[in-house]
N, C-alpha and C. Protein backbone atom coordinates (compact mmCIF):
# COMPACT_ATOMS: atom_id res chain seq x y z
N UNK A 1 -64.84 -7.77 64.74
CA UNK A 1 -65.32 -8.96 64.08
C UNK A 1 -64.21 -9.99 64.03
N UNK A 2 -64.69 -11.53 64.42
CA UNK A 2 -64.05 -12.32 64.53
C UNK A 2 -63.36 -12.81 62.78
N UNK A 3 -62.19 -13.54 62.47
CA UNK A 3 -62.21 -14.03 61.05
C UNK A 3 -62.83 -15.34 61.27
N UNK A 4 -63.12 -15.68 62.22
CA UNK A 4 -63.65 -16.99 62.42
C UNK A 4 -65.09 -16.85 61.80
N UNK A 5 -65.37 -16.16 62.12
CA UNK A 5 -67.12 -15.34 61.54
C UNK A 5 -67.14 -15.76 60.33
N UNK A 6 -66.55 -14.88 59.72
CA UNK A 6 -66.26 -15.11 57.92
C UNK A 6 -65.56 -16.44 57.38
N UNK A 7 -65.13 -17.10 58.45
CA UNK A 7 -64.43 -18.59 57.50
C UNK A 7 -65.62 -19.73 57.52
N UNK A 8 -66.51 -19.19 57.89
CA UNK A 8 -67.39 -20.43 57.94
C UNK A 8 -68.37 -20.38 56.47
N UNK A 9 -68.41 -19.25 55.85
CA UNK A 9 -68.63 -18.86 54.52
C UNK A 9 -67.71 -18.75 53.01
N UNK A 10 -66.34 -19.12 53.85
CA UNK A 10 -65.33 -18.78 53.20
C UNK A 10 -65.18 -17.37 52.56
N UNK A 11 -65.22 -16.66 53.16
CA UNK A 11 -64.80 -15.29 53.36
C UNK A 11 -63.63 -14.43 53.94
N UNK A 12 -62.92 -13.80 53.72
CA UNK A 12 -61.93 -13.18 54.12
C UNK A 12 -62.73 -11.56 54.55
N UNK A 13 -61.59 -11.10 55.07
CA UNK A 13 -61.38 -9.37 55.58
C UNK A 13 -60.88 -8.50 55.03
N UNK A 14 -59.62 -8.85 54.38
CA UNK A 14 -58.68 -8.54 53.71
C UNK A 14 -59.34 -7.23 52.73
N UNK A 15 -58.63 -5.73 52.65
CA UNK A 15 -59.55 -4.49 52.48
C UNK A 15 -58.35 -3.66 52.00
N UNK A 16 -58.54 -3.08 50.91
CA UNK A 16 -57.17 -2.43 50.38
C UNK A 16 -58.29 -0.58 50.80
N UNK A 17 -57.39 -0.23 51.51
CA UNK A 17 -57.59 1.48 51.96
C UNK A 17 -56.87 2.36 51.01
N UNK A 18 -57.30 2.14 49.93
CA UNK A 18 -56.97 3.72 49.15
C UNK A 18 -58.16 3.65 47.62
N UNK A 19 -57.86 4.85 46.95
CA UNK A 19 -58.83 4.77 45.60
C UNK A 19 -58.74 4.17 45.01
N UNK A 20 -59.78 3.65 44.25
CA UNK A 20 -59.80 2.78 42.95
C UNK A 20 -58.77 3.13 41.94
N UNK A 21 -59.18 4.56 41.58
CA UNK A 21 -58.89 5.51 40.76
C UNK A 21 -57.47 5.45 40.48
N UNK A 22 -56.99 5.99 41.98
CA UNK A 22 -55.46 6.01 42.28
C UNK A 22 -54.43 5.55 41.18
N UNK A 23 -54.42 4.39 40.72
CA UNK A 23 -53.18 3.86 40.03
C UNK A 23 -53.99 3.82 38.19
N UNK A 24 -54.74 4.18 38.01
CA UNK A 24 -55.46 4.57 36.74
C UNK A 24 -54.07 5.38 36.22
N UNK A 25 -54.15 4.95 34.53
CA UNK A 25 -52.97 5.92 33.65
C UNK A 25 -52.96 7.26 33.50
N UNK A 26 -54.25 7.48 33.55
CA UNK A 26 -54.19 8.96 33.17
C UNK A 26 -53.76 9.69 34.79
N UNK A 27 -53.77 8.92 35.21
CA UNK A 27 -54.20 10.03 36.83
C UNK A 27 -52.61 9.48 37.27
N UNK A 28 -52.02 8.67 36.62
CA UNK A 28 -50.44 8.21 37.24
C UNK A 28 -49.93 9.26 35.95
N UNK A 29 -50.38 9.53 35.00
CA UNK A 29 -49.23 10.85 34.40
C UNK A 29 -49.88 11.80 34.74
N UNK A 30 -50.83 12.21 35.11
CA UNK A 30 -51.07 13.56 35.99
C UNK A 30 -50.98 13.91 37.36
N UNK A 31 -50.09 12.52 37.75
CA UNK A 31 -49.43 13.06 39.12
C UNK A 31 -48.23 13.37 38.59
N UNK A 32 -47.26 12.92 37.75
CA UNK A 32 -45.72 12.61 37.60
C UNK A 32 -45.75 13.98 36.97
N UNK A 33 -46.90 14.40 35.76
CA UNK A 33 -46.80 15.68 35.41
C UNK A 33 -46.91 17.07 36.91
N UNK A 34 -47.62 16.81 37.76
CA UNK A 34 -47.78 17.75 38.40
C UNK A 34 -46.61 17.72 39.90
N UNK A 35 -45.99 16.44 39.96
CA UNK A 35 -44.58 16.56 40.46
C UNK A 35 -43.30 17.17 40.22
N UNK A 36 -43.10 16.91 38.48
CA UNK A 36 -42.73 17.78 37.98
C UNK A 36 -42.86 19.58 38.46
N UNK A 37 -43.97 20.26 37.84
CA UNK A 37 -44.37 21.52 38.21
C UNK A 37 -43.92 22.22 39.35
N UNK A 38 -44.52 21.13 40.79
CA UNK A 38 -43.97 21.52 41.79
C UNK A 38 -42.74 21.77 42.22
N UNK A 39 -42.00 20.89 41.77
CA UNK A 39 -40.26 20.24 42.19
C UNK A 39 -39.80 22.06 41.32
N UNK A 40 -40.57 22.10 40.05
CA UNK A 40 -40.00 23.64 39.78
C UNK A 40 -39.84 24.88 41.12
N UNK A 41 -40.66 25.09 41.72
CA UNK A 41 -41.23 26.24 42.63
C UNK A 41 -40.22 25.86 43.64
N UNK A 42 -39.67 26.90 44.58
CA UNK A 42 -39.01 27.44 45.56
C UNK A 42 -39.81 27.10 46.40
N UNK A 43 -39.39 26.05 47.58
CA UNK A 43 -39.65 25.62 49.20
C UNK A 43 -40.40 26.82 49.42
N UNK A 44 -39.83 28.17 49.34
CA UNK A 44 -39.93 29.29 50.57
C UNK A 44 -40.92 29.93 49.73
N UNK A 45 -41.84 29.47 48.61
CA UNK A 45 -42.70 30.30 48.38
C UNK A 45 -44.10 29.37 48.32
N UNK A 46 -43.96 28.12 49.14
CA UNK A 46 -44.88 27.22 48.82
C UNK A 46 -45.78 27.66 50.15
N UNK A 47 -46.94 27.82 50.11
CA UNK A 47 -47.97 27.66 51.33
C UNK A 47 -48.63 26.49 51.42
N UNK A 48 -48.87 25.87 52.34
CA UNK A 48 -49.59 24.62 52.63
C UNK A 48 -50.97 25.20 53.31
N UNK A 49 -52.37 24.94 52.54
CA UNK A 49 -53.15 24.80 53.31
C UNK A 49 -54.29 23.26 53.99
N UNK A 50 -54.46 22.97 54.95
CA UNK A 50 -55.42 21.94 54.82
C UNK A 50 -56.52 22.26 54.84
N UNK A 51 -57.57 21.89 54.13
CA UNK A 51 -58.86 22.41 54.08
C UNK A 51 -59.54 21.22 53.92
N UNK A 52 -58.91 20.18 54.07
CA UNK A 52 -59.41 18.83 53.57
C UNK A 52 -60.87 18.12 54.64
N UNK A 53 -60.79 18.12 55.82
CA UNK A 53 -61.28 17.80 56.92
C UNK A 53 -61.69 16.95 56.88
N UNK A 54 -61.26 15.66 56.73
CA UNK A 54 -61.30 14.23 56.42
C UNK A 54 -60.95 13.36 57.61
N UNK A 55 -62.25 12.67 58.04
CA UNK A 55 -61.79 11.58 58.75
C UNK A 55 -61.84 10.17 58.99
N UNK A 56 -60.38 9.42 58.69
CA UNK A 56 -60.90 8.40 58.34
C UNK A 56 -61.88 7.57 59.29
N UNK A 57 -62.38 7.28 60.38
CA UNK A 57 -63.39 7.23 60.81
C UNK A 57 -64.91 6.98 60.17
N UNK A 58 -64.72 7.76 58.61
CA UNK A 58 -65.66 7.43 57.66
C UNK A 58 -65.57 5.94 57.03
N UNK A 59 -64.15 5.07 57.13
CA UNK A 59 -64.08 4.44 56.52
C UNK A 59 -64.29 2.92 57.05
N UNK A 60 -64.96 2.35 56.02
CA UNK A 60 -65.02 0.71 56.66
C UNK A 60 -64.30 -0.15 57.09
N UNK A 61 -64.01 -0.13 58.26
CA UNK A 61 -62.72 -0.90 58.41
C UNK A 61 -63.18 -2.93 58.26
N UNK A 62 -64.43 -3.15 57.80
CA UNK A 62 -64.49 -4.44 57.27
C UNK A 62 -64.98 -4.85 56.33
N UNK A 63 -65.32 -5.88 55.45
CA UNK A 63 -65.88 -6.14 54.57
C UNK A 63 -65.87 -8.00 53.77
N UNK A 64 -66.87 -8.08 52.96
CA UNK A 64 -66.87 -9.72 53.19
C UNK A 64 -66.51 -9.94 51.64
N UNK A 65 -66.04 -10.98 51.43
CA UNK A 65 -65.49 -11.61 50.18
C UNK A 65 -65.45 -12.49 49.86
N UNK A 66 -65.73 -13.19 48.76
CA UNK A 66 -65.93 -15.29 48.95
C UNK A 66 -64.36 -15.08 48.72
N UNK A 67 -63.97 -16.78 49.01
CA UNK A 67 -62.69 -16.97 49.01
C UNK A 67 -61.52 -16.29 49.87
N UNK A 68 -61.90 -15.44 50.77
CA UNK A 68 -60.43 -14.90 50.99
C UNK A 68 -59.90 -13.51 50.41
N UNK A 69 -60.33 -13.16 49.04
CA UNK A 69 -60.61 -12.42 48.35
C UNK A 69 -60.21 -11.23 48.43
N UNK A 70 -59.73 -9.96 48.27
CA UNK A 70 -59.20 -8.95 48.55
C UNK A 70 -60.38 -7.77 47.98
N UNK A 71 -60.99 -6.80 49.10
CA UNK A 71 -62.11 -6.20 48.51
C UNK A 71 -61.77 -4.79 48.32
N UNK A 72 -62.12 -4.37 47.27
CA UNK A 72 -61.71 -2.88 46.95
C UNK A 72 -62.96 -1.73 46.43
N UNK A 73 -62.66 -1.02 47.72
CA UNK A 73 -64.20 0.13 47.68
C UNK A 73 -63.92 1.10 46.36
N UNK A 74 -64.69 1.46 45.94
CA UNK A 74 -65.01 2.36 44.80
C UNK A 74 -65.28 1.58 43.45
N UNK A 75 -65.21 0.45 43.64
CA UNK A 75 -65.30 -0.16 42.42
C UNK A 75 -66.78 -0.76 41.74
């Protein structure tokens, strides 16, 4: 998609890619708390699994906004 598309409405593209949620208080001291926790535990006893199977491919890579506007999904 062109931005030329969207300036004739005065619209922007402009798309912030992460959670709403994300920078919320409770969920910014229940990361710092659970950084903590970890930083306790020994490298050599940590297992990593991914089970996540996420692709971003799901995600919108456009979206319309008056003004220019900065658009943020989950909200």
């Amino acid at each position: 998609m062109s931005d030329n598309c969207f300036a004739k409405w005065g619209c922007g593209v402009k798309k912030s890619l992460h959670a709403a949620e994300r920078d919320r208080e409770a969920n910014l001291r229940w990361r710092e708390e659970f950084h903590k926790q970890i930083g306790a535990i020994e490298p050599e006893r940590l297992i990593f699994l991914d089970e996540s199977d996420v692709t971003t491919q799901m995600m919108r890579l456009y979206a319309r906004c008056q003004g220019g506007g900065r658009i943020y999904e989950g909200q």
